[in-house]
C-alpha atoms as a PDB file:
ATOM      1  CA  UNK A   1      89.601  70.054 108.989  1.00  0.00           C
ATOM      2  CA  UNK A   2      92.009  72.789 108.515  1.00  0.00           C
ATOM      3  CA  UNK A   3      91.838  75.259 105.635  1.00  0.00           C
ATOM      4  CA  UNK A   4      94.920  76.777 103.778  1.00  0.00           C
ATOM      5  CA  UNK A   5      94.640  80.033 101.769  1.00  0.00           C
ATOM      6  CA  UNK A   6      97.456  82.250 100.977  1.00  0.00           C
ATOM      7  CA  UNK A   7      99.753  80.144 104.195  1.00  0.00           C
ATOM      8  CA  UNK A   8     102.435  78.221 102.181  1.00  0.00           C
ATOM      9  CA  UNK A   9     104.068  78.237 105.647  1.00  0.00           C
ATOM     10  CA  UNK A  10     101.281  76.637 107.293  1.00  0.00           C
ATOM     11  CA  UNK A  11     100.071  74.598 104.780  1.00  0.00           C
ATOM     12  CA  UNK A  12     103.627  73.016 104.329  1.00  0.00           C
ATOM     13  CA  UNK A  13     103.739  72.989 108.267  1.00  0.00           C
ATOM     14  CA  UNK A  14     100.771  70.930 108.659  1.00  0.00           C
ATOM     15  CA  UNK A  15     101.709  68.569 106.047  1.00  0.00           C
ATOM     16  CA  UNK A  16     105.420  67.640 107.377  1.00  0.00           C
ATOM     17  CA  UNK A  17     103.484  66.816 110.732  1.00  0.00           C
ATOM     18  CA  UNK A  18     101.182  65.283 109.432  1.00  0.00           C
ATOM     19  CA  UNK A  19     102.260  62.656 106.335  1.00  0.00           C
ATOM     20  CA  UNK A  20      99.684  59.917 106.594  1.00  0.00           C
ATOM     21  CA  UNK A  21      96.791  62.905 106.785  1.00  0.00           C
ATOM     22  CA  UNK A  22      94.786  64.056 103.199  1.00  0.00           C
ATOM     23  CA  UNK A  23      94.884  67.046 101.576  1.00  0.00           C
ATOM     24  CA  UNK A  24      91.948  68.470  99.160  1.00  0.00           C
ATOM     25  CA  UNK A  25      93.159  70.561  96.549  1.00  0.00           C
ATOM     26  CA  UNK A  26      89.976  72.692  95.333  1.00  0.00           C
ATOM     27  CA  UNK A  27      89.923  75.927  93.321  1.00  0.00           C
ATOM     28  CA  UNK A  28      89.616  79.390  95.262  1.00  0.00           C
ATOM     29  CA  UNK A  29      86.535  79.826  93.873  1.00  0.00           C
ATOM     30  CA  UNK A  30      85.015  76.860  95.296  1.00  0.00           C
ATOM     31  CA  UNK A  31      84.619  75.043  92.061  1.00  0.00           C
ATOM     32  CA  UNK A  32      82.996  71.463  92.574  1.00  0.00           C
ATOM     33  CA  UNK A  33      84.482  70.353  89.068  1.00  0.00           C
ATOM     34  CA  UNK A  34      87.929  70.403  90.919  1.00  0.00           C
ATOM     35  CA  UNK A  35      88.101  68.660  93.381  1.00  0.00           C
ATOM     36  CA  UNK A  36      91.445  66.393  93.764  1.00  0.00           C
ATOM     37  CA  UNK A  37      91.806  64.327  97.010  1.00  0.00           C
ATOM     38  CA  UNK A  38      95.957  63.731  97.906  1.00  0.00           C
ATOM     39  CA  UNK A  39      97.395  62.206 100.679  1.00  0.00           C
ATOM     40  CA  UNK A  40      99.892  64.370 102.388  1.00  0.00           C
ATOM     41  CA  UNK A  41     102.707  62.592 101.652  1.00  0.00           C
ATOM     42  CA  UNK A  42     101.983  62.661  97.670  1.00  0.00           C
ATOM     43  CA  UNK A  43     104.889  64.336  95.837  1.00  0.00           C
ATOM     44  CA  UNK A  44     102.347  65.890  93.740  1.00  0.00           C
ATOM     45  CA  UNK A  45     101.446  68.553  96.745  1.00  0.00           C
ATOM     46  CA  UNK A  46     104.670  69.000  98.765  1.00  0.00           C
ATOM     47  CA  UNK A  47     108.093  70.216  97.804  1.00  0.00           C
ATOM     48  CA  UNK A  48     108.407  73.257  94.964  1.00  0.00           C
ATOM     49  CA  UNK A  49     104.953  74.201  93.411  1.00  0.00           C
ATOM     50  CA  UNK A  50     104.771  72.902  90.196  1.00  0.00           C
ATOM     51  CA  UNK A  51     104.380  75.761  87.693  1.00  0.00           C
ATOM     52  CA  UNK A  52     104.474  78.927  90.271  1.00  0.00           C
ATOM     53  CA  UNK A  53     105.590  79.868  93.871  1.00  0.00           C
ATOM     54  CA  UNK A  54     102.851  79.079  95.860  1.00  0.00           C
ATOM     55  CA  UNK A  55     101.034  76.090  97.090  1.00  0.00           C
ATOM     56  CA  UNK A  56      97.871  77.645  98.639  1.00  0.00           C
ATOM     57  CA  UNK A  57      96.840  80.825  96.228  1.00  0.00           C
ATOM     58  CA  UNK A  58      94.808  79.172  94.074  1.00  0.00           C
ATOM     59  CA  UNK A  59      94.054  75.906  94.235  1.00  0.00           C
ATOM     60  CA  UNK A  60      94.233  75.885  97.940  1.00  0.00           C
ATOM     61  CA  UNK A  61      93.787  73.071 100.541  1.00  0.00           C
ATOM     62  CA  UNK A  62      91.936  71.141 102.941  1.00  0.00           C
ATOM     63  CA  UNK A  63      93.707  69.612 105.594  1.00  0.00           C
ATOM     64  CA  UNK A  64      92.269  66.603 107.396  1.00  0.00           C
ATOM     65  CA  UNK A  65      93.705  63.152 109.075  1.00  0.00           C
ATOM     66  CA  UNK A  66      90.529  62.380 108.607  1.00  0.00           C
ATOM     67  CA  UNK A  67      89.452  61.125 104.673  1.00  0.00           C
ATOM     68  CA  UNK A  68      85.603  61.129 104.844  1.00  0.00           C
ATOM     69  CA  UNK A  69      85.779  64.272 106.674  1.00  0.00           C
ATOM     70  CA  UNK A  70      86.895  66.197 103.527  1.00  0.00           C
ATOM     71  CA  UNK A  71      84.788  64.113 101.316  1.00  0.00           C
ATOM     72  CA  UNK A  72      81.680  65.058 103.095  1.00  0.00           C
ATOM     73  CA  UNK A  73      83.306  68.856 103.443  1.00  0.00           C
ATOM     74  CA  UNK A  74      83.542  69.142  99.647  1.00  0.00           C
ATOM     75  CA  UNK A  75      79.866  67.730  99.104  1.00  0.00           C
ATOM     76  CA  UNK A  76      78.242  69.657 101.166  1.00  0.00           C
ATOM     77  CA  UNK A  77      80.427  73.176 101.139  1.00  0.00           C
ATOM     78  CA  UNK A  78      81.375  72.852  96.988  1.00  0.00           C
ATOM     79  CA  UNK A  79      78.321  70.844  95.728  1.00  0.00           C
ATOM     80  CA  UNK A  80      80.829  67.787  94.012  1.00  0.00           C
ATOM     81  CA  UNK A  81      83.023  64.485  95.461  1.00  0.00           C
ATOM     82  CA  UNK A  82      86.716  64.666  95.391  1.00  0.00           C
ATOM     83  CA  UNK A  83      88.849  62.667  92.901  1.00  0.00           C
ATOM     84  CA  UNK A  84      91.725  61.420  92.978  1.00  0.00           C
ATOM     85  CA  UNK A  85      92.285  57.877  93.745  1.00  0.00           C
ATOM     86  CA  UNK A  86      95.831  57.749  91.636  1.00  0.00           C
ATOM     87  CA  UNK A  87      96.992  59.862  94.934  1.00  0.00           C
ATOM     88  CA  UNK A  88      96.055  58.209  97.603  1.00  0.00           C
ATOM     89  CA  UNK A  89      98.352  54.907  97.569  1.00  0.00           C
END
């Protein structure tokens, strides 16, 4: 798992190589009530930030190819289970 904060570069970096990996979008603050699981490809999470010029300020991501390996990342670092399902097809 690779963590993004404050790296647009890397962040979008990781997600060009990597389009069939996940991303976890979770707030700075580590809230486990926001939690949003995206796979990298999603046009949600790539492109122009919705809303603001950054990607990874706040929320910022977790970068995995590996799904469970975020899911059990975000239980047992944030205390909650990543959402999200409407972004993974």
């Amino acid at each position: 798992m690779r963590t993004f904060i404050d790296d647009d570069a890397g962040y979008l970096g990781w997600i060009s190589e990597h389009p069939v990996g996940y991303v976890l979008n979770l707030e700075r603050s580590l809230n486990p009530t926001y939690l949003m699981l995206h796979r990298a490809e999603c046009h949600t999470i790539r492109g122009v930030p919705p809303g603001g010029e950054h990607w990874t300020i706040d929320p910022i991501k977790g970068c995995s190819m590996v799904r469970t390996e975020l899911e059990r990342w975000a239980e047992a670092e944030v205390g909650g289970v990543p959402a999200g399902e409407n972004h993974l097809a």
